[in-house]
Protein backbone atom coordinates (compact mmCIF):
# COMPACT_ATOMS: atom_id res chain seq x y z
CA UNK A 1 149.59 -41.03 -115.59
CA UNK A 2 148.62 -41.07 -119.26
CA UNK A 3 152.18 -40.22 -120.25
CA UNK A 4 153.91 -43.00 -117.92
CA UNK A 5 151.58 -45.21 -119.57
CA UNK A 6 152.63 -44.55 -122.96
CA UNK A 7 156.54 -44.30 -122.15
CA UNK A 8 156.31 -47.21 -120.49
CA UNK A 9 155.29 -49.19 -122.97
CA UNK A 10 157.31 -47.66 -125.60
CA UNK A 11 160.61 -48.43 -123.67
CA UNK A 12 159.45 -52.08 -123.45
CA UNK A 13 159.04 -52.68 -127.17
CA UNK A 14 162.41 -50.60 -127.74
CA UNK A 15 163.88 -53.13 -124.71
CA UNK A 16 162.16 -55.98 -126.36
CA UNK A 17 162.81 -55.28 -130.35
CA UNK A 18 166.46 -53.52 -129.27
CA UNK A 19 165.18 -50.36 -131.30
CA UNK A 20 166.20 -46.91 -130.40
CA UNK A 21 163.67 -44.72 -129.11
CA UNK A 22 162.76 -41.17 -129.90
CA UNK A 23 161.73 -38.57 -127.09
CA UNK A 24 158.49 -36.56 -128.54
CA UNK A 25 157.47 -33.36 -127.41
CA UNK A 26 153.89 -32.85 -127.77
CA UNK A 27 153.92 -29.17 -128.71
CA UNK A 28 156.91 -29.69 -131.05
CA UNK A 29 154.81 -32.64 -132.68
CA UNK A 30 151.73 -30.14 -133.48
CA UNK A 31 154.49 -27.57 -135.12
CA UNK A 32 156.02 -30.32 -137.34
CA UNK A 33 153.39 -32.14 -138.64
CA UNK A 34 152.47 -29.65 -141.20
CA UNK A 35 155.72 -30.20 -142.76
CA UNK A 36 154.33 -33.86 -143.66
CA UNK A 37 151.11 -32.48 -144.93
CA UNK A 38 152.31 -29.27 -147.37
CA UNK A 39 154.72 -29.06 -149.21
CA UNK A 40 157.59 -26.19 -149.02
CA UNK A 41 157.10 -25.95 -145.60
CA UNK A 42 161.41 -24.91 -144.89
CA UNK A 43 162.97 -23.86 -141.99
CA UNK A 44 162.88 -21.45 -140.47
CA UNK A 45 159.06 -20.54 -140.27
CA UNK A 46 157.17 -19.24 -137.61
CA UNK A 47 154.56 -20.91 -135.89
CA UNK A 48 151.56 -20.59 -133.70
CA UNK A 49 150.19 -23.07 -131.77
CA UNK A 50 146.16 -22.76 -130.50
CA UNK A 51 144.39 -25.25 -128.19
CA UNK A 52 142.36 -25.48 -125.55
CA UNK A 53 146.34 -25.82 -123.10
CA UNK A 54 148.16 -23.71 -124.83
CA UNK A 55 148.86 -20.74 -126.89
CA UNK A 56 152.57 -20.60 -128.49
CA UNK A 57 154.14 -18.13 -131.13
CA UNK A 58 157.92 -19.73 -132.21
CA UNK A 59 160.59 -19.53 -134.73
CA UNK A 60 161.01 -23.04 -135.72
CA UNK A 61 164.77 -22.86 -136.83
CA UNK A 62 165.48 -26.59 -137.51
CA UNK A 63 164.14 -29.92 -135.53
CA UNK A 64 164.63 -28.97 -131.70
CA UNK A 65 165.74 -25.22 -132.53
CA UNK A 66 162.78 -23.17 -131.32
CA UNK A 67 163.11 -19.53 -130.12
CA UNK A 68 159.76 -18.98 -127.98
CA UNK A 69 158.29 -15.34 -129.02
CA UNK A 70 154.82 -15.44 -126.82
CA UNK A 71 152.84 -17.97 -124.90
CA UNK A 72 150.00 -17.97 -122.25
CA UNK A 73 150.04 -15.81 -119.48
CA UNK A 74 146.82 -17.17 -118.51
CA UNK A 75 144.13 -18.54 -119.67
CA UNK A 76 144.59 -20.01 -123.34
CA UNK A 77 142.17 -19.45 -126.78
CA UNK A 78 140.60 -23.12 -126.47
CA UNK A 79 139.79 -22.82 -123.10
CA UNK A 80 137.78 -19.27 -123.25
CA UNK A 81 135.92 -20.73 -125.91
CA UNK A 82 134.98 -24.02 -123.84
CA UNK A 83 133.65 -21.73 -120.80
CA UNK A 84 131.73 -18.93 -123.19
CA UNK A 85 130.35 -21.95 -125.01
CA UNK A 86 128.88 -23.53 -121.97
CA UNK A 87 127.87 -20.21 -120.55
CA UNK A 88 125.91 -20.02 -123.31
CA UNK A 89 124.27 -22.84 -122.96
CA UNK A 90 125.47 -24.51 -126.19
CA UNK A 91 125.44 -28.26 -126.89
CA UNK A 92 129.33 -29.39 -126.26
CA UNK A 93 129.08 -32.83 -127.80
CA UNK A 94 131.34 -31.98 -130.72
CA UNK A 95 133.45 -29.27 -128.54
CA UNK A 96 133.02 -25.70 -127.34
CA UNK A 97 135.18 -23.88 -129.63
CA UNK A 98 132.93 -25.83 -133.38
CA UNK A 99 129.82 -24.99 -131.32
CA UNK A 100 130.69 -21.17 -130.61
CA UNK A 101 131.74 -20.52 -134.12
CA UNK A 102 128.82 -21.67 -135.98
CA UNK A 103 126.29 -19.65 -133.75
CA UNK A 104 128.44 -16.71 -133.91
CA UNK A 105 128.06 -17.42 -137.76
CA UNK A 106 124.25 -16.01 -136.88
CA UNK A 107 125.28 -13.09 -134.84
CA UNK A 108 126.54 -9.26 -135.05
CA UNK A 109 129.95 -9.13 -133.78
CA UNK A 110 130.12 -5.32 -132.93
CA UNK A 111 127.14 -6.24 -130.54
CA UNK A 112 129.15 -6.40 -127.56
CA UNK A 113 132.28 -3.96 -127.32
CA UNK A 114 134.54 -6.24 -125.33
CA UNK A 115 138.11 -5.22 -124.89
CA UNK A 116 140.73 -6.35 -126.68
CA UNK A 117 142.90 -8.10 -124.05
CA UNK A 118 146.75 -6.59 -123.55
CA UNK A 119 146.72 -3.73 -126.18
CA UNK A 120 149.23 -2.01 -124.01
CA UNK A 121 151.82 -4.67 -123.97
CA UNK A 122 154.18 -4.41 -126.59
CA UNK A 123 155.02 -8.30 -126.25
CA UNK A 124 153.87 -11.54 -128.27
CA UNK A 125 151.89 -13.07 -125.11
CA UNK A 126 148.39 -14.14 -124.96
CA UNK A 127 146.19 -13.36 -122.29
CA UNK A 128 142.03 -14.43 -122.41
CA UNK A 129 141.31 -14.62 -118.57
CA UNK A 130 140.05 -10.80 -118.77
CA UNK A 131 138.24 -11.28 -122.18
CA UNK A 132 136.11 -14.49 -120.62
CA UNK A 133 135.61 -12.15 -117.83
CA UNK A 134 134.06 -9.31 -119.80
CA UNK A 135 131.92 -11.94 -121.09
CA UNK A 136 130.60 -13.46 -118.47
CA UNK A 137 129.51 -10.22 -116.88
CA UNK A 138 127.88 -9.55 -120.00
CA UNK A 139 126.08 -13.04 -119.76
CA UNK A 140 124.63 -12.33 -116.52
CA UNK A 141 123.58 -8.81 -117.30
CA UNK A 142 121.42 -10.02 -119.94
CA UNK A 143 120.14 -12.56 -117.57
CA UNK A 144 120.88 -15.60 -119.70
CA UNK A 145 120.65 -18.88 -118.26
CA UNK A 146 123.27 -21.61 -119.31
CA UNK A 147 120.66 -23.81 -117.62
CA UNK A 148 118.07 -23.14 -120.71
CA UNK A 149 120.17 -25.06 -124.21
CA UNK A 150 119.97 -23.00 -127.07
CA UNK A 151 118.11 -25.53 -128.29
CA UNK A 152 114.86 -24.39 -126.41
CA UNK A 153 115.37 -20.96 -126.28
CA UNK A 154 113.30 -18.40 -128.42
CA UNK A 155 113.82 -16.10 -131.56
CA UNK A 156 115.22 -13.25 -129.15
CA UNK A 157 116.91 -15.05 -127.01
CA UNK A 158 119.03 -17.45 -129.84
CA UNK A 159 120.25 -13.98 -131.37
CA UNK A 160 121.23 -12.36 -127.78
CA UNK A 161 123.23 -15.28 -127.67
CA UNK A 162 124.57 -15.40 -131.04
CA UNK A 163 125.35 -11.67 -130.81
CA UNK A 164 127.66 -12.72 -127.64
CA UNK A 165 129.29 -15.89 -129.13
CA UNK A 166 130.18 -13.26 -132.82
CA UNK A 167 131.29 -10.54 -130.09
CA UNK A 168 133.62 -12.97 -128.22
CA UNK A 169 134.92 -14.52 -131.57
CA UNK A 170 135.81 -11.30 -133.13
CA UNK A 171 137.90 -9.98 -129.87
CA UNK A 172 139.01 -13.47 -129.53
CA UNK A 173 140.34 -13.48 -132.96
CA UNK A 174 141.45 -9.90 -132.76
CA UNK A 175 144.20 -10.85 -129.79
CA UNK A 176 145.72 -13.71 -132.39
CA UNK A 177 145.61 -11.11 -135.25
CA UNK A 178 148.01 -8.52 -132.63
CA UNK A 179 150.40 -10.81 -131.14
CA UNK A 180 150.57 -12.79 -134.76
CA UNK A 181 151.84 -9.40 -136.78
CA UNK A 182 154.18 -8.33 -133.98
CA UNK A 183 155.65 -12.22 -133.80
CA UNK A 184 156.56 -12.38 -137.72
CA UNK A 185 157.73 -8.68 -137.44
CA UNK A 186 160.50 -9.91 -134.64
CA UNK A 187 160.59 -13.32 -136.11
CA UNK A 188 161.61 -11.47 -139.72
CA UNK A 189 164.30 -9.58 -137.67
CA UNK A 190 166.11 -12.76 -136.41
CA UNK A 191 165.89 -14.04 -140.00
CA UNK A 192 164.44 -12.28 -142.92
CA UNK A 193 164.63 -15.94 -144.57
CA UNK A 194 161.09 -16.81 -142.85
CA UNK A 195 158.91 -17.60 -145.33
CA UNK A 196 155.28 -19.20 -144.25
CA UNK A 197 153.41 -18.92 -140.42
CA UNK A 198 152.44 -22.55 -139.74
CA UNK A 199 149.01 -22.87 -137.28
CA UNK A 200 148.34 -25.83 -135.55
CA UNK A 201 146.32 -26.89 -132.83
CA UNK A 202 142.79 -27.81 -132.04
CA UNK A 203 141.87 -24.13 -132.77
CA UNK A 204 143.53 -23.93 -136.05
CA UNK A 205 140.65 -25.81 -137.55
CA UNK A 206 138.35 -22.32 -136.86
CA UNK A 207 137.45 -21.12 -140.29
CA UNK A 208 137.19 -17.59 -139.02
CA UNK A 209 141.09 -17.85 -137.24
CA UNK A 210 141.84 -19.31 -140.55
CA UNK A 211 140.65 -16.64 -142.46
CA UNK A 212 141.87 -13.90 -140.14
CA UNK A 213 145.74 -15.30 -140.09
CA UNK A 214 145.69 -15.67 -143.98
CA UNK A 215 145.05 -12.11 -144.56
CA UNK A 216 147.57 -11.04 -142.08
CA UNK A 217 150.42 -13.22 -143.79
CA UNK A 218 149.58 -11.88 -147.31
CA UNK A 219 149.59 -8.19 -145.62
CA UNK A 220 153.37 -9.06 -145.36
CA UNK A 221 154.14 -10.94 -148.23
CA UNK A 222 153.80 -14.60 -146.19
CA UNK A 223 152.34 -17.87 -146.67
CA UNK A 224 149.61 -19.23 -144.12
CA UNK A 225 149.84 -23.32 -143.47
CA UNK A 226 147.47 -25.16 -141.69
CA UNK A 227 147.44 -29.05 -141.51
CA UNK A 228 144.18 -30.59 -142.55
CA UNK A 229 141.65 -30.37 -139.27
CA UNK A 230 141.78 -33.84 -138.71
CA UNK A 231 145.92 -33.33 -138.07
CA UNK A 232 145.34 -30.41 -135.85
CA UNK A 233 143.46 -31.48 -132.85
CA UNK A 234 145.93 -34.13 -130.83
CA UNK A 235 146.39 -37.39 -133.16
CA UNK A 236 149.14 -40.22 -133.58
CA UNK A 237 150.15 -39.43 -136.75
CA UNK A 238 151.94 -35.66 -135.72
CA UNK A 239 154.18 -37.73 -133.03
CA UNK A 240 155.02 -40.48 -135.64
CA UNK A 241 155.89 -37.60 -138.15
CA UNK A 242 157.90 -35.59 -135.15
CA UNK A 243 159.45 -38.72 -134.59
CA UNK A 244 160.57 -39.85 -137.80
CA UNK A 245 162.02 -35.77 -138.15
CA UNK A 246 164.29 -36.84 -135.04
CA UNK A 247 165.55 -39.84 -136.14
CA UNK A 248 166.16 -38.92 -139.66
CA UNK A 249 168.76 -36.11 -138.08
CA UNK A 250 170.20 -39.40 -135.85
CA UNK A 251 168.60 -37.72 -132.77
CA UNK A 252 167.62 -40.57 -130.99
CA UNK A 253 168.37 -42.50 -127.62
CA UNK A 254 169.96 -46.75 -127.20
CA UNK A 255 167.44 -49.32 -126.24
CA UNK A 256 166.76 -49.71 -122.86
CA UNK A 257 168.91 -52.07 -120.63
CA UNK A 258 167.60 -55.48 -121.52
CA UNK A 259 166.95 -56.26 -117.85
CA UNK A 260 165.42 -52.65 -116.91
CA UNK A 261 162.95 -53.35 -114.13
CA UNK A 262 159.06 -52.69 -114.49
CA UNK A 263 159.86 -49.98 -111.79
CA UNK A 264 162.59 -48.48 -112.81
CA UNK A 265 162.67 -44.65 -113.15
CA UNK A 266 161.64 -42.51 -115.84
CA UNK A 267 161.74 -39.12 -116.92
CA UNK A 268 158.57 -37.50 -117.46
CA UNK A 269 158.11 -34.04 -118.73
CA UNK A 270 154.72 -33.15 -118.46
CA UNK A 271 155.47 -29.72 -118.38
CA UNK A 272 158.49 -28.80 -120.32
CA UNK A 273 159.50 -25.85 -122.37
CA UNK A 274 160.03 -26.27 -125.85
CA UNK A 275 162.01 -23.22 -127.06
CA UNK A 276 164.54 -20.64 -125.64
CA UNK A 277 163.20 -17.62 -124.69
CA UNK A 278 163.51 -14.44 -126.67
CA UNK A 279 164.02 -11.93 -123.98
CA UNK A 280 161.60 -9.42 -125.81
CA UNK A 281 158.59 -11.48 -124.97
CA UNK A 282 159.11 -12.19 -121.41
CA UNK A 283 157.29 -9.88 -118.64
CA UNK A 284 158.93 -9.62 -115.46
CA UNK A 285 155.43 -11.82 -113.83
CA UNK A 286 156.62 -14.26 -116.71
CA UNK A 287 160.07 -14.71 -115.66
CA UNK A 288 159.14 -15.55 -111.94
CA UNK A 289 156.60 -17.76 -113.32
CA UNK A 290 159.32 -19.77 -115.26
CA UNK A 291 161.41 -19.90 -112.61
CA UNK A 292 158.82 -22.32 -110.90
CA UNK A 293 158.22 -24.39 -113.55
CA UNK A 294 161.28 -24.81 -115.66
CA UNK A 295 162.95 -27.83 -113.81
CA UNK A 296 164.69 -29.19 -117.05
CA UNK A 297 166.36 -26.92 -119.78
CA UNK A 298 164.52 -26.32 -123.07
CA UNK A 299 163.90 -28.93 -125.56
CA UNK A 300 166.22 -26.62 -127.52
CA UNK A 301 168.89 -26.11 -124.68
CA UNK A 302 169.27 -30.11 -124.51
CA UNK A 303 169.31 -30.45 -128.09
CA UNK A 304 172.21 -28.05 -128.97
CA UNK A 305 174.02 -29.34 -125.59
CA UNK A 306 174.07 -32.70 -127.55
CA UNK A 307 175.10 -31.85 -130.70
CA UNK A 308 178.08 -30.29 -128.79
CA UNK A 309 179.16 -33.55 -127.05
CA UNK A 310 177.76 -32.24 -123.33
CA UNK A 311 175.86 -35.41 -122.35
């Protein structure tokens, strides 16, 4: 509904103003934006994208060229943070993810010896559903009571739970660190021009992912890029700035008919891949998966199909 309401009322000031209008793909929108915010920030790069939706691992090859290496099989980073933070009882006004990391700043994180999720899997997917399992077992064998906040817990209890957040966190962080090295390894393979890993996403504002990803990119030589936090978590300005990328290329669509009705039709893409899929990363569970949802081509597919005169 959101997005009808927001297309909607784009296509009447582009019907109203006669403007062209530009087509935004959220996910492409957090990749680009930290090409407005740093500079030297050159195709091709790789990127990873982190929310509470989504986890994405691409090689950004120009504006619309995206080769997918991973994504979510699952559950995504964001989300297992959400549900361990609440299991934990911690206060979710500001989010689950800030809340988790700074008590897990208090805590051992060898306390718990959670697995690290899809070790086994030479691939760049992400999986967490088994990792927020582990956990909450290990909630309820320690009896603690999301019921009770942290808040009024005592001296024992606060560090049982801030043993559990640091535990999560580091196994949490661990996955990224795996799928991360193997993704600029292929990526560096499909063009040893790559130069930086751009993170992005609500996540991408964790201090300890952060610090993690920057000392895997200097392992090889790379530069890490993260847009300020503020840019990283959904915001206008990242669709502005993916928008202004499109149109500077000329990639843009006519003004709607100047008599289009209220009701007319629109096509919405709430779901919609954003990069073709490097055949590599894709499990055969993966493939059937896609098969359900991809409806449309790629945002990549359709772009190269209109630079070569096909619609």
């Amino acid at each position: 509904m959101c997005l009808r309401v927001g297309v909607s009322k784009a296509r009447d000031i582009a019907r109203v103003h006669r403007l062209p209008m530009v087509g935004v793909h959220h996910m492409e929108a957090h990749a680009l934006v930290a090409r407005l915010t740093e500079k030297g920030v050159e195709f091709p790069f790789v990127v990873l994208l982190v929310s509470g939706g989504h986890n994405l691992l691409l090689l950004a090859q120009d504006v619309g060229q995206y080769t997918q290496l991973g994504t979510t099989v699952d559950d995504a980073i964001g989300e297992a943070y959400d549900k361990t933070a609440r299991l934990l009882g911690l206060d979710l006004k500001r989010g689950g993810g800030p809340a988790l990391e700074q008590l897990a700043l208090e805590g051992n994180p060898k306390a718990f010896n959670f697995s690290v999720p899809m070790r086994q899997r030479q691939n760049c997917n992400f999986s967490y559903a088994g990792l927020k399992n582990q956990v909450r077992l290990a909630i309820a064998a320690k009896n603690i009571n999301a019921e009770v906040p942290l808040s009024e817990t005592d001296t024992e209890e606060r560090r049982l739970r801030a043993d559990m957040a640091a535990s999560f966190q580091r196994v949490a962080v661990l996955h990224l660190e795996d799928r991360c090295r193997r993704a600029l390894e292929w990526a560096r393979k499909i063009d040893p021009s790559v130069a930086c890993l751009v993170v992005s996403g609500g996540v991408a504002s964790n201090q300890v992912v952060r610090s993690r990803l920057n000392y895997i990119t200097q392992e090889v030589g790379l530069r890490l890029v993260c847009p300020p936090p503020r840019l990283c978590t959904d915001n206008g300005v990242m669709v502005a700035w993916a928008g202004v990328e499109h149109y500077n290329r000329g990639m843009t669509q006519p003004p709607p008919p100047i008599d289009e009705p209220l009701d007319a039709w629109l096509d919405l893409r709430p779901r919609w891949q954003l990069g073709e899929i490097l055949e590599e990363g894709v499990a055969d569970a993966h493939k059937r998966s896609l098969k359900k949802t991809g409806t449309h081509p790629s945002l990549t597919a359709q772009v190269r199909s209109y630079a070569e005169g096909n619609c």
